[in-house]
Protein backbone atom coordinates (compact mmCIF):
# COMPACT_ATOMS: atom_id res chain seq x y z
CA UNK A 1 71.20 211.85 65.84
CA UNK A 2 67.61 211.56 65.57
CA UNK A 3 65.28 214.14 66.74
CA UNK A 4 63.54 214.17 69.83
CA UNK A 5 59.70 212.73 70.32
CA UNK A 6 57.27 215.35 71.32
CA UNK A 7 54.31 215.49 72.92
CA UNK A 8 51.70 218.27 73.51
CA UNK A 9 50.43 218.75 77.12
CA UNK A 10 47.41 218.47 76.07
CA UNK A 11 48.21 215.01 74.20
CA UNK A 12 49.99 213.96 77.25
CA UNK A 13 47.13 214.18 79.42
CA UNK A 14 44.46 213.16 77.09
CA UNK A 15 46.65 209.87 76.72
CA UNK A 16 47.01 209.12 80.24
CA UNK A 17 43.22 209.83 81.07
CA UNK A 18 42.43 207.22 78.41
CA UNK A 19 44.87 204.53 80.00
CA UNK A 20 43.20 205.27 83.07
CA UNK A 21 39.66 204.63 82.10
CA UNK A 22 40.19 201.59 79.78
CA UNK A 23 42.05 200.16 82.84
CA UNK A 24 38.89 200.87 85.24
CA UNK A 25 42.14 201.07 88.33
CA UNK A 26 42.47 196.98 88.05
CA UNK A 27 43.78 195.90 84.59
CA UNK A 28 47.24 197.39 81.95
CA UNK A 29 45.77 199.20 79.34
CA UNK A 30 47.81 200.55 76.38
CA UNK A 31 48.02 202.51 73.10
CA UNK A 32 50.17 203.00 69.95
CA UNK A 33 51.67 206.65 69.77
CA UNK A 34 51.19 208.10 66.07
CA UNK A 35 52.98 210.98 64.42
CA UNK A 36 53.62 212.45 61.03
CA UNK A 37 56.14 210.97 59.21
CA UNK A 38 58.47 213.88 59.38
CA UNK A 39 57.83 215.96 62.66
CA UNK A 40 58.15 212.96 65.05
CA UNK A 41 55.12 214.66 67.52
CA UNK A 42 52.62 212.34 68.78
CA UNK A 43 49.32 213.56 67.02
CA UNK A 44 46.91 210.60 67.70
CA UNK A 45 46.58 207.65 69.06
CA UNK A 46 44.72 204.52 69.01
CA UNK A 47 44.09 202.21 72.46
CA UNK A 48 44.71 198.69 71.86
CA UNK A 49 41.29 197.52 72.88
CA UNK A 50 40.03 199.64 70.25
CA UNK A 51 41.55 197.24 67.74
CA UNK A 52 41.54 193.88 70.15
CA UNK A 53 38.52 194.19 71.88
CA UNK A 54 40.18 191.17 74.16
CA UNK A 55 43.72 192.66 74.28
CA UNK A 56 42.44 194.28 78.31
CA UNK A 57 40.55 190.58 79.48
CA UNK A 58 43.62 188.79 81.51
CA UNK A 59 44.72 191.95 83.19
CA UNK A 60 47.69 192.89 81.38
CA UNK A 61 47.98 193.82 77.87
CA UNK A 62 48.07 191.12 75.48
CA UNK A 63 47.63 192.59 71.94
CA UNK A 64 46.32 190.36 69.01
CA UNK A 65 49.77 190.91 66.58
CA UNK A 66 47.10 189.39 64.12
CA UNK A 67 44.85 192.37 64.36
CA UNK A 68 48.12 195.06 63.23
CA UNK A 69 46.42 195.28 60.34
CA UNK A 70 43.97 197.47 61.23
CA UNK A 71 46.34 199.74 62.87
CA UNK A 72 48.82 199.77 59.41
CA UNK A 73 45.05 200.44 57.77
CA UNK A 74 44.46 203.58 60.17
CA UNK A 75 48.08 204.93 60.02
CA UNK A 76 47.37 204.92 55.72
CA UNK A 77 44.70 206.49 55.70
CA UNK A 78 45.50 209.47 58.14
CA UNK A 79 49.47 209.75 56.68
CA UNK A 80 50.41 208.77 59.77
CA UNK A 81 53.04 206.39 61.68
CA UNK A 82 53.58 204.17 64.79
CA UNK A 83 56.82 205.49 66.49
CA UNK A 84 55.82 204.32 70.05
CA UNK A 85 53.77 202.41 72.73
CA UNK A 86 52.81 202.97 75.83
CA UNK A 87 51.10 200.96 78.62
CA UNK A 88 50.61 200.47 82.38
CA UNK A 89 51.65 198.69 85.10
CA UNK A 90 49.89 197.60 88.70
CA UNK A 91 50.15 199.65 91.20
CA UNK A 92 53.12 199.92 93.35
CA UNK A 93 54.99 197.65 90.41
CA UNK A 94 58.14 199.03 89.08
CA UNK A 95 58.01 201.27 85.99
CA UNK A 96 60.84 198.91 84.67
CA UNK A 97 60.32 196.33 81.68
CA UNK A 98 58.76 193.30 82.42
CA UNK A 99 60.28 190.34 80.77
CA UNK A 100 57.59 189.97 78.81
CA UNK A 101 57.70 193.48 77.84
CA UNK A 102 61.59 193.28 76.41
CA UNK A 103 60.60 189.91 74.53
CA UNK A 104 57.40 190.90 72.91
CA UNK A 105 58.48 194.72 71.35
CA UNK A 106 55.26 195.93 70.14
CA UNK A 107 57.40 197.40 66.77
CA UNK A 108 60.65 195.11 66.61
CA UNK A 109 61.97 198.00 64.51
CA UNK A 110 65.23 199.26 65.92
CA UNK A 111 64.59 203.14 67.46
CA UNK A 112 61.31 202.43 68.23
CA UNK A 113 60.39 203.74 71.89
CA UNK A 114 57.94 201.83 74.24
CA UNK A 115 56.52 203.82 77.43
CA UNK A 116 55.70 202.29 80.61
CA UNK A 117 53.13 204.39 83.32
CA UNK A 118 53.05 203.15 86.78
CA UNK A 119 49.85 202.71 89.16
CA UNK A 120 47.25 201.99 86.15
CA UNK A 121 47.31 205.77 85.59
CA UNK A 122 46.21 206.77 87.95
CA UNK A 123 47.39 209.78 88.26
CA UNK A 124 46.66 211.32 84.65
CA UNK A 125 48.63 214.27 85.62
CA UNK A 126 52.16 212.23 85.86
CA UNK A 127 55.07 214.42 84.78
CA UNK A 128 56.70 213.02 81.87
CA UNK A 129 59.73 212.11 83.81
CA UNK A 130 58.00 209.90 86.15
CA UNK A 131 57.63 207.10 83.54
CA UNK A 132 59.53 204.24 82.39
CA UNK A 133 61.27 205.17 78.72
CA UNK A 134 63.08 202.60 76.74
CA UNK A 135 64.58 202.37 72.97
CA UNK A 136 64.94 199.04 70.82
CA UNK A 137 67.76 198.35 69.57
CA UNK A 138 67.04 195.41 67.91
CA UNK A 139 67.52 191.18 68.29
CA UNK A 140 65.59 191.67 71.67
CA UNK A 141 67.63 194.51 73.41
CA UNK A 142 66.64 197.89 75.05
CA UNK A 143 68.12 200.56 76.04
CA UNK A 144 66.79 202.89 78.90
CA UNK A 145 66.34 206.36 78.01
CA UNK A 146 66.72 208.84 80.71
CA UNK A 147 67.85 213.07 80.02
CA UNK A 148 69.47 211.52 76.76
CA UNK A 149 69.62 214.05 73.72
CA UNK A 150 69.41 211.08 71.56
CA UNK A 151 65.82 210.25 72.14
CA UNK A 152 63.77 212.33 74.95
CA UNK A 153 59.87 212.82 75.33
CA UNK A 154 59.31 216.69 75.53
CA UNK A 155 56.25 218.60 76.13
CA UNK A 156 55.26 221.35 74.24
């Protein structure tokens, strides 16, 4: 069984403020979650417009997989790996996955989790269990993860 993802209040927060500003309340924003190799807590992260500069323009996130690089560059150099995603949806849209979400895995790496926040962040203090959660398992299939033991977001 693996262990659990964490994340830090303070992480938590910081992440969802970000998501909130890049999406200016009218646009997805998003970010890859980082973490040490071994201790599977989210330590950084990096916004995808920070890497695409045009991954924000049509309104929903639509990340350059050409541009990776960069990101593989950052993880390097700061011992550090992607385990997750997360991004935003409109407001009042469901914090389910979109079909383009389940076709286009950010990671197509089985056990990799991707994190969907509803309402463009807007509300930066969203408990953790108020957010879409969902592990790939691989060849284009999720699995959502509610109270599961397997794989749960916790805040420290």
């Amino acid at each position: 069984m693996r262990r659990p993802l964490k994340i830090s209040y303070y992480m938590w927060f910081r992440i969802l403020r970000s998501l909130r500003i890049r999406g200016e309340g009218v646009r997805e924003s998003g970010a890859f979650l980082l973490s040490d190799s071994n201790q599977r807590k989210i330590s950084d992260y990096l916004l995808y417009d920070d890497i695409d500069p045009h991954a924000l323009d049509s309104g929903i996130v639509d990340f350059n997989p050409a541009l990776m690089g960069k990101v593989w560059e950052y993880c390097e150099q700061n011992s550090l790996k992607v385990v997750a995603d997360i991004h935003t949806h409109p407001k009042g849209a469901s914090i389910r996955q979109s079909g383009l979400d389940k076709k286009n895995p950010a990671i197509p790496k089985p056990g990799y989790i991707a994190i969907i926040v509803p309402d463009y962040s807007e509300n930066w203090f969203l408990p953790i269990n108020k957010v879409g959660v969902y592990k790939y398992l691989g060849n284009k299939k999720w699995d959502t993860i509610t109270n599961s033991n397997e794989v749960k977001l916790v805040l420290l």
